[in-house]
N, C-alpha and C. Protein backbone atom coordinates (compact mmCIF):
# COMPACT_ATOMS: atom_id res chain seq x y z
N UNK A 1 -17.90 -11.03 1.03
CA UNK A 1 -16.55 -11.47 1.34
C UNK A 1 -15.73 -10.32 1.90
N UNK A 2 -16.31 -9.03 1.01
CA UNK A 2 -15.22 -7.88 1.66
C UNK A 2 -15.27 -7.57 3.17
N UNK A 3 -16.70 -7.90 3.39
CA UNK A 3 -17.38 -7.30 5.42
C UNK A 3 -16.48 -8.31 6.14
N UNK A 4 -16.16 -9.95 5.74
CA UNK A 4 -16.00 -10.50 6.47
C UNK A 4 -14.66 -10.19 6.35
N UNK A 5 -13.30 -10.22 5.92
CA UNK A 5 -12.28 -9.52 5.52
C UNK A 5 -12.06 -8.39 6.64
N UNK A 6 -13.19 -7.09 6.82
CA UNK A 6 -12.99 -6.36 7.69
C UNK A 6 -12.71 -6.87 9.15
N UNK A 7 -14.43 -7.45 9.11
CA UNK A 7 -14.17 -8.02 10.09
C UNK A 7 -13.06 -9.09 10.93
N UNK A 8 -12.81 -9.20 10.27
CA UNK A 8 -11.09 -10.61 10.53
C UNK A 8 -10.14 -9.56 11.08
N UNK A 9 -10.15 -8.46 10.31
CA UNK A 9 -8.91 -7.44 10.33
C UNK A 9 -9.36 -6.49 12.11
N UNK A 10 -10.50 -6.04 12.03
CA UNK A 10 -11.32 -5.57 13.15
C UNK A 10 -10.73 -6.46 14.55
N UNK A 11 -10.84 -7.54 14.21
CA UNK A 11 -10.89 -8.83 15.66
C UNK A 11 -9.15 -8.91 15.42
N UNK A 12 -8.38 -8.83 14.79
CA UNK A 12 -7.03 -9.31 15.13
C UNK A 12 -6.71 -7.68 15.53
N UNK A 13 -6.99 -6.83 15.26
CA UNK A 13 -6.43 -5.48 15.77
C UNK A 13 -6.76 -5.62 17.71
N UNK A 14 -8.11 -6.00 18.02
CA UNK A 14 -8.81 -5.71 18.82
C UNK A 14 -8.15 -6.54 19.72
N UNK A 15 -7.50 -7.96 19.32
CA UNK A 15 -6.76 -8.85 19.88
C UNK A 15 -5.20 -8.56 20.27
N UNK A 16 -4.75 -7.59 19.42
CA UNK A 16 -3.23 -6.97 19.34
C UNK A 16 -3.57 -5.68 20.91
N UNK A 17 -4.37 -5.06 20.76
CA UNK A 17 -5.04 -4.28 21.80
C UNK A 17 -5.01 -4.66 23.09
N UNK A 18 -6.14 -5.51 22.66
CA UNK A 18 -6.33 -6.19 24.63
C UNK A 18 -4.97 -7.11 24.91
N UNK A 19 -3.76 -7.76 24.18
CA UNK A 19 -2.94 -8.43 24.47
C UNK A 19 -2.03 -7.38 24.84
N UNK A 20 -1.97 -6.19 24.81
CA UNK A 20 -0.88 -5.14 25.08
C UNK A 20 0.24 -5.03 23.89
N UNK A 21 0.13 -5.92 22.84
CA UNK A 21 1.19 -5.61 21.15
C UNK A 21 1.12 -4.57 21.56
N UNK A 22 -0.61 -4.03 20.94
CA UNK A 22 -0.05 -2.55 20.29
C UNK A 22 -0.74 -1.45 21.27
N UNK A 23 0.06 -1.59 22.60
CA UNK A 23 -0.60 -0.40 23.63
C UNK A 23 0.01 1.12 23.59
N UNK A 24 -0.24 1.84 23.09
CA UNK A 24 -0.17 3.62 22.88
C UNK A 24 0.98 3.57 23.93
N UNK A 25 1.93 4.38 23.26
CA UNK A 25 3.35 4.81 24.15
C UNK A 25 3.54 6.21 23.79
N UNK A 26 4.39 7.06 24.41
CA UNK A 26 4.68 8.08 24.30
C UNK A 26 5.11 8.60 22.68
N UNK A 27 4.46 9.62 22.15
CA UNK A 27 4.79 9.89 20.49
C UNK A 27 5.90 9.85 20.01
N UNK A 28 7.52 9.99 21.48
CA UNK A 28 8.85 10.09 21.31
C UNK A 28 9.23 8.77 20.46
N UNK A 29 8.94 7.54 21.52
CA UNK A 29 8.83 6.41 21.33
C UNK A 29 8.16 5.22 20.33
N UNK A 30 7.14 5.85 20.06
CA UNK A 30 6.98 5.03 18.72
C UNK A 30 6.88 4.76 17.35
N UNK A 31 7.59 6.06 17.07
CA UNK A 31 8.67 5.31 15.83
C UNK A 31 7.34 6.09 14.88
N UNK A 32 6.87 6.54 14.60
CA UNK A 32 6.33 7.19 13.30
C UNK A 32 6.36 7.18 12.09
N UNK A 33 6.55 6.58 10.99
CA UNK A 33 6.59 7.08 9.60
C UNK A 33 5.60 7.47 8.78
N UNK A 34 5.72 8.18 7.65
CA UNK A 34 5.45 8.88 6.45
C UNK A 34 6.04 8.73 5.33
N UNK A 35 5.61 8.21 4.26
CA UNK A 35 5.97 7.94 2.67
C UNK A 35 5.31 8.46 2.19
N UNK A 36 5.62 9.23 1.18
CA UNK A 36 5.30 9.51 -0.09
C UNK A 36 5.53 9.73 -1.39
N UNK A 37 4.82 9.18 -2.67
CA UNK A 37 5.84 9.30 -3.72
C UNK A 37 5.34 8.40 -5.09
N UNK A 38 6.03 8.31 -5.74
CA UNK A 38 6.09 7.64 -7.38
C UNK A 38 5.40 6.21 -7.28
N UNK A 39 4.48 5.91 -7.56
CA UNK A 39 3.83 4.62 -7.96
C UNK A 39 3.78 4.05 -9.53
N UNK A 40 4.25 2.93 -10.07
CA UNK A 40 4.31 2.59 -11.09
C UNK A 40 3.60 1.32 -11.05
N UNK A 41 2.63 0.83 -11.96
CA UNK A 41 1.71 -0.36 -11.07
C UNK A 41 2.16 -1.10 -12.73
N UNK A 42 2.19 -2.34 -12.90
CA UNK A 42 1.79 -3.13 -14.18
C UNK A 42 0.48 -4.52 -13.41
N UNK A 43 -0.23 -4.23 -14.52
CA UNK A 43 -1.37 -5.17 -14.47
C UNK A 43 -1.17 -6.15 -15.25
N UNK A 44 -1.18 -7.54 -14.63
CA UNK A 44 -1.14 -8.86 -15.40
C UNK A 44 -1.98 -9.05 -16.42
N UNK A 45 -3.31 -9.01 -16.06
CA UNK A 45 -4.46 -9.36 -16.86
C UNK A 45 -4.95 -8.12 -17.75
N UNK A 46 -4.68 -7.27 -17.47
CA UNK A 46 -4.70 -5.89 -18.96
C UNK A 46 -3.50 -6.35 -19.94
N UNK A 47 -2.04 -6.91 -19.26
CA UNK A 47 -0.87 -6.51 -20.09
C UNK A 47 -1.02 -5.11 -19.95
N UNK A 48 -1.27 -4.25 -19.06
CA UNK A 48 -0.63 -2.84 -19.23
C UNK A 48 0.07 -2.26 -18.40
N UNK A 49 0.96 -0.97 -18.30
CA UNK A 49 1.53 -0.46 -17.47
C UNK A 49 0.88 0.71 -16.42
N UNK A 50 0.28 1.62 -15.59
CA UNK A 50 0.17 2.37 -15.67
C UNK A 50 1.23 3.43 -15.00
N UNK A 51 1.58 4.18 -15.95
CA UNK A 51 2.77 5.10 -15.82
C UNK A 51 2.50 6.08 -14.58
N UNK A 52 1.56 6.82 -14.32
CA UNK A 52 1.04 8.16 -13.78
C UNK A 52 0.44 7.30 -12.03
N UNK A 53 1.16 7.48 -11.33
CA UNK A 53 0.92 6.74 -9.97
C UNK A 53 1.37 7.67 -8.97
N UNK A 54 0.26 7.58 -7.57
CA UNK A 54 0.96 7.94 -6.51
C UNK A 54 0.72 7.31 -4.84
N UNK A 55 1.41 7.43 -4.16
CA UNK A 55 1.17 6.54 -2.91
C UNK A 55 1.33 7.00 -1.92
N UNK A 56 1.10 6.99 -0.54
CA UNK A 56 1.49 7.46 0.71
C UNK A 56 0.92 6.09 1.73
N UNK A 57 1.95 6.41 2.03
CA UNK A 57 2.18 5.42 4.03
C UNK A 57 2.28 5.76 4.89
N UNK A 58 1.69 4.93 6.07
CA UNK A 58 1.64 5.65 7.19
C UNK A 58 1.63 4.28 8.22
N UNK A 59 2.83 4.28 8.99
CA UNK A 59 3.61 3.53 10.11
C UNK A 59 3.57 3.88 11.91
N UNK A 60 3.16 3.00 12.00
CA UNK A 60 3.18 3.13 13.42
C UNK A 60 3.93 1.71 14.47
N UNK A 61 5.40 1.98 14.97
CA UNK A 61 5.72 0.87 15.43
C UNK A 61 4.93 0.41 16.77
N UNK A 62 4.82 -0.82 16.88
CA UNK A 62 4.80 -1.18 17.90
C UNK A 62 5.59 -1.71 18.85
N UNK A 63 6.94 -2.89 17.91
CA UNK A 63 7.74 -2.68 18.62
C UNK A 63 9.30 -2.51 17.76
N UNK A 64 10.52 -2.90 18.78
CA UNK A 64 11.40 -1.98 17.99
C UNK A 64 11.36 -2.72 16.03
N UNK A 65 10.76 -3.94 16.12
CA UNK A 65 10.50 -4.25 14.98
C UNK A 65 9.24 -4.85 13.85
N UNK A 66 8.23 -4.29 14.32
CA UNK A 66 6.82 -4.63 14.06
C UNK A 66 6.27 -3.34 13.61
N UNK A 67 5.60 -2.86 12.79
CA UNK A 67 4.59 -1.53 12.95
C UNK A 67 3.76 -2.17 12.27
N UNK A 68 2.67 -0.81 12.45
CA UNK A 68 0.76 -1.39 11.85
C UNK A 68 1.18 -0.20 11.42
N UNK A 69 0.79 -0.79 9.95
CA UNK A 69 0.79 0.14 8.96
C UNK A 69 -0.48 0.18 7.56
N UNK A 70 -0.97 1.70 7.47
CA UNK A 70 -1.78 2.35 6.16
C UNK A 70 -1.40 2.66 5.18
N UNK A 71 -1.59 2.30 4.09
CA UNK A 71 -1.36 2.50 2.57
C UNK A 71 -2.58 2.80 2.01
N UNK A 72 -2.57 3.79 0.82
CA UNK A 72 -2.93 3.73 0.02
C UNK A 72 -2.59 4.04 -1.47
N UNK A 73 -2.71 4.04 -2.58
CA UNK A 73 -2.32 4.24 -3.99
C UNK A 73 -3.15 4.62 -4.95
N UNK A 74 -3.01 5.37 -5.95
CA UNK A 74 -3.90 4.99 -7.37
C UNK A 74 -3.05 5.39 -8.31
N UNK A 75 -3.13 5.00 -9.12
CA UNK A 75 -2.56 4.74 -10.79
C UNK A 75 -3.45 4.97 -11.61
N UNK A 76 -3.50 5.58 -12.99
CA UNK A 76 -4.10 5.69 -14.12
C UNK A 76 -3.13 5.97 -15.69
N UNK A 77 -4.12 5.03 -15.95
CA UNK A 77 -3.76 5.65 -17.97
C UNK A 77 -5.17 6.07 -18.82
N UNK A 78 -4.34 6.49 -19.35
CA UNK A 78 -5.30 7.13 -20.55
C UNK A 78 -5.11 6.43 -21.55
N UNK A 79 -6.09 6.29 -22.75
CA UNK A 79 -6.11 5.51 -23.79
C UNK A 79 -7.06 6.46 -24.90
N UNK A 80 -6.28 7.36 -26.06
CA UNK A 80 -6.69 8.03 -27.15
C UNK A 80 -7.57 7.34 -28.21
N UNK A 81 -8.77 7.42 -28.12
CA UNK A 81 -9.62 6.15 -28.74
C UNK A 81 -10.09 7.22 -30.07
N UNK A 82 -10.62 6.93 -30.93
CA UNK A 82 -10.87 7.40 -32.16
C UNK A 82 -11.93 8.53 -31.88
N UNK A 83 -12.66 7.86 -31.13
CA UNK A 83 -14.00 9.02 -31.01
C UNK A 83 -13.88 9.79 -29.52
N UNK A 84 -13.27 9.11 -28.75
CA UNK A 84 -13.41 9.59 -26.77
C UNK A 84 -12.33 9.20 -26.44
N UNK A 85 -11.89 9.65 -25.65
CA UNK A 85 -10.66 9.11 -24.26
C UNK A 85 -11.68 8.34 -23.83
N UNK A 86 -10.15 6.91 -23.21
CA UNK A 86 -10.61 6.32 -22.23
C UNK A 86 -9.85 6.13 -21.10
N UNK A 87 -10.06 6.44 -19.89
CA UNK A 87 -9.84 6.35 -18.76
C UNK A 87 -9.79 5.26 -17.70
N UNK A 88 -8.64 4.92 -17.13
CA UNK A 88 -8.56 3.80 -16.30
C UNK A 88 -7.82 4.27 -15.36
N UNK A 89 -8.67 3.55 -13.90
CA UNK A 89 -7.97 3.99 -12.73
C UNK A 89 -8.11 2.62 -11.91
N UNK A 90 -7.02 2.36 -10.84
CA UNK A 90 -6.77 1.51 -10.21
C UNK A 90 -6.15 2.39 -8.30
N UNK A 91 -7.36 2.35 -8.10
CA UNK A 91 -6.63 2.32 -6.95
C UNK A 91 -6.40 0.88 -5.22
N UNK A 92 -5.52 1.42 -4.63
CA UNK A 92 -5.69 0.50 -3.45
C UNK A 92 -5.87 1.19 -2.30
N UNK A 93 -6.56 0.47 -1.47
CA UNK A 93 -6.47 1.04 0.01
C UNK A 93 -6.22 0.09 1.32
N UNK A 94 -4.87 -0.19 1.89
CA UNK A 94 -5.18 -1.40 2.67
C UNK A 94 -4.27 -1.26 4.10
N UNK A 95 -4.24 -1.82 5.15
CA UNK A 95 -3.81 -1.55 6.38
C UNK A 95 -3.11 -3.23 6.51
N UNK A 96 -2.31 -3.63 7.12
CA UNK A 96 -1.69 -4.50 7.93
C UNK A 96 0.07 -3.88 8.35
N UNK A 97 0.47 -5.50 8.37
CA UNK A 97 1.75 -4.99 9.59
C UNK A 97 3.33 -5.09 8.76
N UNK A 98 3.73 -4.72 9.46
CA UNK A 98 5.36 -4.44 8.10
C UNK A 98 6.16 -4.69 9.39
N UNK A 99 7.43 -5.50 8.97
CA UNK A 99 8.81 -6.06 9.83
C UNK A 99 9.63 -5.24 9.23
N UNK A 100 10.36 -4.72 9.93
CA UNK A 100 11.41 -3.89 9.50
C UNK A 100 13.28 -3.92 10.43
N UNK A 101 14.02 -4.00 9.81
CA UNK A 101 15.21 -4.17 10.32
C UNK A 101 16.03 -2.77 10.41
N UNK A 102 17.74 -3.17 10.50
CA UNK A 102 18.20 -2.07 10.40
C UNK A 102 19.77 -2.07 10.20
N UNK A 103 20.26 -1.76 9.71
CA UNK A 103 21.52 -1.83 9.37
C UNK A 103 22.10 -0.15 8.60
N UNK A 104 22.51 0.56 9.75
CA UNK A 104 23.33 1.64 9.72
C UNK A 104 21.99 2.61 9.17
N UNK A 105 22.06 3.14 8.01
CA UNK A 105 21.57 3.87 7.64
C UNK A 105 20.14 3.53 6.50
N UNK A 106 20.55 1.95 6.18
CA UNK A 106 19.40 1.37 5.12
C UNK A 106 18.39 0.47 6.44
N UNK A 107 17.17 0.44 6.11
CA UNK A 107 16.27 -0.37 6.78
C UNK A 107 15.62 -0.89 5.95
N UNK A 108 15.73 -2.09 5.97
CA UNK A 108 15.01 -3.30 4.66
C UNK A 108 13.49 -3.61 5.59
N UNK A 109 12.75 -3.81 4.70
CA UNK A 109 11.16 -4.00 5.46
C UNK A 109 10.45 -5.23 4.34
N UNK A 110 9.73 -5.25 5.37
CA UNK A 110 8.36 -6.10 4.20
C UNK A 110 7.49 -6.22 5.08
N UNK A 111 6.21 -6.67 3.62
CA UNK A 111 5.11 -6.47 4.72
C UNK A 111 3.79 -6.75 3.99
N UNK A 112 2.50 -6.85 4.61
CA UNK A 112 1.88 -7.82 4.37
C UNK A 112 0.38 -6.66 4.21
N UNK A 113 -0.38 -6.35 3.36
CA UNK A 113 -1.23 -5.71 3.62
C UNK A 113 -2.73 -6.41 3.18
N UNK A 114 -4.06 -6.10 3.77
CA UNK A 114 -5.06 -6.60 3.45
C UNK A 114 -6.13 -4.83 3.54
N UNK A 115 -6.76 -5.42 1.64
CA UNK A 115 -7.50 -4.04 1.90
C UNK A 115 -8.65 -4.18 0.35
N UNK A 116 -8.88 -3.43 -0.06
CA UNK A 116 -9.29 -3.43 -1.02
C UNK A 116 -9.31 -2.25 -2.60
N UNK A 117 -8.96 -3.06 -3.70
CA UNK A 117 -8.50 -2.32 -4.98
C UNK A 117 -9.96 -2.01 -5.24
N UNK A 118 -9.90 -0.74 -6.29
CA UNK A 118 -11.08 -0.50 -6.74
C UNK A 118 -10.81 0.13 -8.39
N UNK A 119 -11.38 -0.69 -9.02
CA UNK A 119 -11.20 -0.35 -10.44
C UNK A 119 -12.07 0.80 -11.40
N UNK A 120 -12.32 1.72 -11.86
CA UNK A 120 -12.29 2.78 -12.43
C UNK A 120 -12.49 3.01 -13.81
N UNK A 121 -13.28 2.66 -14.96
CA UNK A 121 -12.94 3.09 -16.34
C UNK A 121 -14.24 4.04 -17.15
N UNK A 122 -13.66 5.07 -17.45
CA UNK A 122 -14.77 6.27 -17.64
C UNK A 122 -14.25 6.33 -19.33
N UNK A 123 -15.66 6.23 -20.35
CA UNK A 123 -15.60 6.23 -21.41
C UNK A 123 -16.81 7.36 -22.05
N UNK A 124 -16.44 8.06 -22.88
CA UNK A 124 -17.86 9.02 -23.66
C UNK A 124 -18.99 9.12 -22.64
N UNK A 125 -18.30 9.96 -21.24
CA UNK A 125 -19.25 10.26 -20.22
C UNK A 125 -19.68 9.75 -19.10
N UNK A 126 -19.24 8.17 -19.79
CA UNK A 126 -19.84 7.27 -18.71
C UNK A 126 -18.52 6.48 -18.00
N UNK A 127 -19.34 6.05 -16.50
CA UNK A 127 -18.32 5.38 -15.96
C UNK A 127 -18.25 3.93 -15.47
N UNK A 128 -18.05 3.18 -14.69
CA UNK A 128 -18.11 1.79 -14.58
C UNK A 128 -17.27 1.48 -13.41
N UNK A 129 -17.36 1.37 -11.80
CA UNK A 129 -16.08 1.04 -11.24
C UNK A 129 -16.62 -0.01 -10.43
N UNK A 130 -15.72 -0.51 -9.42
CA UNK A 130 -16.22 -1.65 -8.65
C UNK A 130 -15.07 -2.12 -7.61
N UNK A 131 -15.60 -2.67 -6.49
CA UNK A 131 -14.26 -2.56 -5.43
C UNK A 131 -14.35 -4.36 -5.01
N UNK A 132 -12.78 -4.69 -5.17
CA UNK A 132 -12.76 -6.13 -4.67
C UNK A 132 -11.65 -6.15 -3.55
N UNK A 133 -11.61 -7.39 -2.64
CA UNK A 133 -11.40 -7.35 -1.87
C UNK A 133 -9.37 -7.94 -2.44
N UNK A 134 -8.11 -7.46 -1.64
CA UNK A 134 -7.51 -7.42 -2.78
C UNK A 134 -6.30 -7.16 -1.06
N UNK A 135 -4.71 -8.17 -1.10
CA UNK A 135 -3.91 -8.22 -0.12
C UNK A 135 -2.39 -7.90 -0.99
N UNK A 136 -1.56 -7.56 -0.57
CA UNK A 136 -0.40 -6.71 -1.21
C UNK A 136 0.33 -7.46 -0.48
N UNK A 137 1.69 -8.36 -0.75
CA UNK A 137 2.92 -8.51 0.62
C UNK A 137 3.64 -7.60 -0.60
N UNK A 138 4.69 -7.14 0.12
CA UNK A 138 5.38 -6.48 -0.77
C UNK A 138 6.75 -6.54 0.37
N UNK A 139 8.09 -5.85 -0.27
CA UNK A 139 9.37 -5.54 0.24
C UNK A 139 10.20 -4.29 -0.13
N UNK A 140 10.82 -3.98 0.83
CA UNK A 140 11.95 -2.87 0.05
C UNK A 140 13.00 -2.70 0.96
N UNK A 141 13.50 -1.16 0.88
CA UNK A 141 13.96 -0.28 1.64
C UNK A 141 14.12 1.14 2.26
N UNK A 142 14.42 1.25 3.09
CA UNK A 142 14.13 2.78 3.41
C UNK A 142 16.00 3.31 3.80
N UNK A 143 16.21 4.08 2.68
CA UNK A 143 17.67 4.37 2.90
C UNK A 143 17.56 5.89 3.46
N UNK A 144 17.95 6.17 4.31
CA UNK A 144 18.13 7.18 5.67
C UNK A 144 18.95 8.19 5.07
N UNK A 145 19.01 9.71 4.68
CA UNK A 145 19.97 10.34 4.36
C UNK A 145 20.71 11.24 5.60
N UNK A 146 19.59 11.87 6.08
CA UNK A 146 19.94 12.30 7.48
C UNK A 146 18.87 11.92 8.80
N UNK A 147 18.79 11.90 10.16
CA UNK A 147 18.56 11.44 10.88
C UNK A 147 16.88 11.09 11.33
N UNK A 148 16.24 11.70 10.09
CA UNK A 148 14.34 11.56 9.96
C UNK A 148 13.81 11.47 8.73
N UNK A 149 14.66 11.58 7.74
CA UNK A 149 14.27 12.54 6.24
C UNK A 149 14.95 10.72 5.53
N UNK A 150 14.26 10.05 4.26
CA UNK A 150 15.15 8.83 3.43
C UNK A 150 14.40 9.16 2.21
N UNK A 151 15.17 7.80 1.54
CA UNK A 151 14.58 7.36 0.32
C UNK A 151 13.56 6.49 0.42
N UNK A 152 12.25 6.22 0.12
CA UNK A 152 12.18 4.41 0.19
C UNK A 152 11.81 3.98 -1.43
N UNK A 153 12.38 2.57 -1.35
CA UNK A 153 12.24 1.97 -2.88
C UNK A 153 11.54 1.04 -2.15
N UNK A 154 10.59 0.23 -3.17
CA UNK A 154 9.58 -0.93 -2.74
C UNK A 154 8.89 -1.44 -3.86
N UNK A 155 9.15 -2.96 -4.20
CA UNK A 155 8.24 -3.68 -4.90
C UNK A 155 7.00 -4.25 -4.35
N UNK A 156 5.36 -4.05 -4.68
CA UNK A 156 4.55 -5.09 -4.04
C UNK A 156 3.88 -6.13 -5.08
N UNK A 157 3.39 -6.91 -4.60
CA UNK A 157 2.40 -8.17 -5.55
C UNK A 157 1.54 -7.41 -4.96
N UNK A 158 0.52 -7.58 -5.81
CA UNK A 158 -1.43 -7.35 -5.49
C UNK A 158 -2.07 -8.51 -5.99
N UNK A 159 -2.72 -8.94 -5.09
CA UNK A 159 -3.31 -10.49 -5.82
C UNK A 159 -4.93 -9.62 -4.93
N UNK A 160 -5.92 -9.48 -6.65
CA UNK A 160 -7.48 -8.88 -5.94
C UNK A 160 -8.13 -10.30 -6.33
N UNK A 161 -8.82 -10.31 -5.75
CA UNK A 161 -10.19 -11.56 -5.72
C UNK A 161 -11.20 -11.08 -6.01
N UNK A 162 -11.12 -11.38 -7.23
CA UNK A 162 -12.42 -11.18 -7.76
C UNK A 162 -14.02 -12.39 -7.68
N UNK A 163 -14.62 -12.57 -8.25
CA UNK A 163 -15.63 -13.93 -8.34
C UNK A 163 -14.94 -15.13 -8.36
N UNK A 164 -14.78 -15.41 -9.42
CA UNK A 164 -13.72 -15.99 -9.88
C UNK A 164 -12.60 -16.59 -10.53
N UNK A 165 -11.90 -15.30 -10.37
CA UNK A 165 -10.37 -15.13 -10.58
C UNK A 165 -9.67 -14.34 -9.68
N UNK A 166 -8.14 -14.65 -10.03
CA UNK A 166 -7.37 -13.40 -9.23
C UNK A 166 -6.81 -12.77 -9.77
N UNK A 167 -7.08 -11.50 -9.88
CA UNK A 167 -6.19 -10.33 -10.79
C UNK A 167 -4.88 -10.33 -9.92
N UNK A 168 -3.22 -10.23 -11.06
CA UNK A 168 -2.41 -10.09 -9.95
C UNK A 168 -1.70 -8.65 -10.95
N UNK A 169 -1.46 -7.87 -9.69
CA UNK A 169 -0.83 -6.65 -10.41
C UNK A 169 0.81 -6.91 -9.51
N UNK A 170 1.92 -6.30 -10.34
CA UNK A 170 2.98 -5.67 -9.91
C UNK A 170 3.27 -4.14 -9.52
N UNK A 171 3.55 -3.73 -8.18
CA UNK A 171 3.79 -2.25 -7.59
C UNK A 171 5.02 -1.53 -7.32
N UNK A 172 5.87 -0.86 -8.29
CA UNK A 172 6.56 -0.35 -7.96
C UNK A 172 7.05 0.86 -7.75
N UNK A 173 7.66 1.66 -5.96
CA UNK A 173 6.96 2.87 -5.44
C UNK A 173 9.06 3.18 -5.10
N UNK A 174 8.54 4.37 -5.55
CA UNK A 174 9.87 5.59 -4.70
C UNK A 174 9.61 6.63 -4.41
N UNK A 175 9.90 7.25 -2.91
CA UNK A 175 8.85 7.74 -2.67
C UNK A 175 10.45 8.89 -1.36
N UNK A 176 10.12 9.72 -0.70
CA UNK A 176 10.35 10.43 0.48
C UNK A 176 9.47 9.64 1.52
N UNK A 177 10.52 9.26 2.73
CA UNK A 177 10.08 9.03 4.11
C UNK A 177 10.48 9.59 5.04
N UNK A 178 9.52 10.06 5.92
CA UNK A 178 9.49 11.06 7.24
C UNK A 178 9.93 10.08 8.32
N UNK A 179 10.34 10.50 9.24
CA UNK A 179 10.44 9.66 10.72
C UNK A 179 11.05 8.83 10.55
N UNK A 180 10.10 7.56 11.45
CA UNK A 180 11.02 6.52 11.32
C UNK A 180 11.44 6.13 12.98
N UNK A 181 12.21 6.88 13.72
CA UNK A 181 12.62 7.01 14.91
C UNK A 181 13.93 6.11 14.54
N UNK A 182 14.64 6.36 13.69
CA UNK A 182 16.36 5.67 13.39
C UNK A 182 16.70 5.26 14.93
């Protein structure tokens, strides 16, 4: 399920390409961003939080209101067990496209990502992980302090597909953003 997933993602890029969306413009011109920063994830189906998170983004407009955009994240907790730590990690890795507006100095966005989570839990040596195929829409903002340099705040859903079920996690990121092209 995950190859074909790529593949879907592969053929609509390739289609954005040959249609001229997303044809390479001068580096002045297309709008650049960079996030990075605080990830706080809660997992539905653990009931847990994980406190210790981090994230970075990476934006590329295409037009004055469209970009193709890279994410990725991971989160972990620890859990003090009688005899061993136990270790849990969650990360994501996923690419699609984010709408973004603009009003003075705040730019509200959202956006839609397809990629895949990969789960993580290392106990008395041993480990256990496994990667499912797993889409994020999420929303926020990017508040501008001076003319390249903001804040961004952002909630996402994670709904992973597993066999069958859907794990759904909650994502919440504050972070420093670069660029932009205000």
């Amino acid at each position: 399920m995950f190859r074909q997933a790529v593949k879907y993602v592969c053929a609509v890029a390739a289609f954005f390409i040959i249609t001229g969306i997303a044809s390479p413009r001068p580096a002045a011109a297309q709008g650049v961003d960079f996030a990075a920063g605080y990830s706080f994830l809660h997992d539905n189906e653990l009931s847990e939080n994980f406190t210790r998170g981090f994230f970075a983004s990476l934006g590329v407009n295409v037009t004055p209101w469209v970009a193709l955009v890279g994410e990725l994240s991971t989160n972990r907790k620890d859990y003090d067990a009688i005899v061993d730590d136990v270790k849990l990690n969650v990360d994501f890795y996923g690419a699609g496209v984010r709408f973004h507006g603009s009003s003075g100095a705040a730019r509200p966005w959202a956006q839609v990502l397809v990629g895949a989570a990969r789960g993580l839990i290392r106990f008395r040596g041993e480990s256990e992980s496994g990667s499912e195929l797993a889409w994020q829409p999420g929303a926020g903002v990017d508040a501008y302090f001076s003319r390249s340099v903001g804040v961004r705040f952002g909630v996402n859903g994670r709904f992973i597909q597993a066999e069958d079920v859907t794990a759904k996690e909650v994502q919440v990121i504050v972070g420093l953003v670069f660029g932009g092209n205000r």
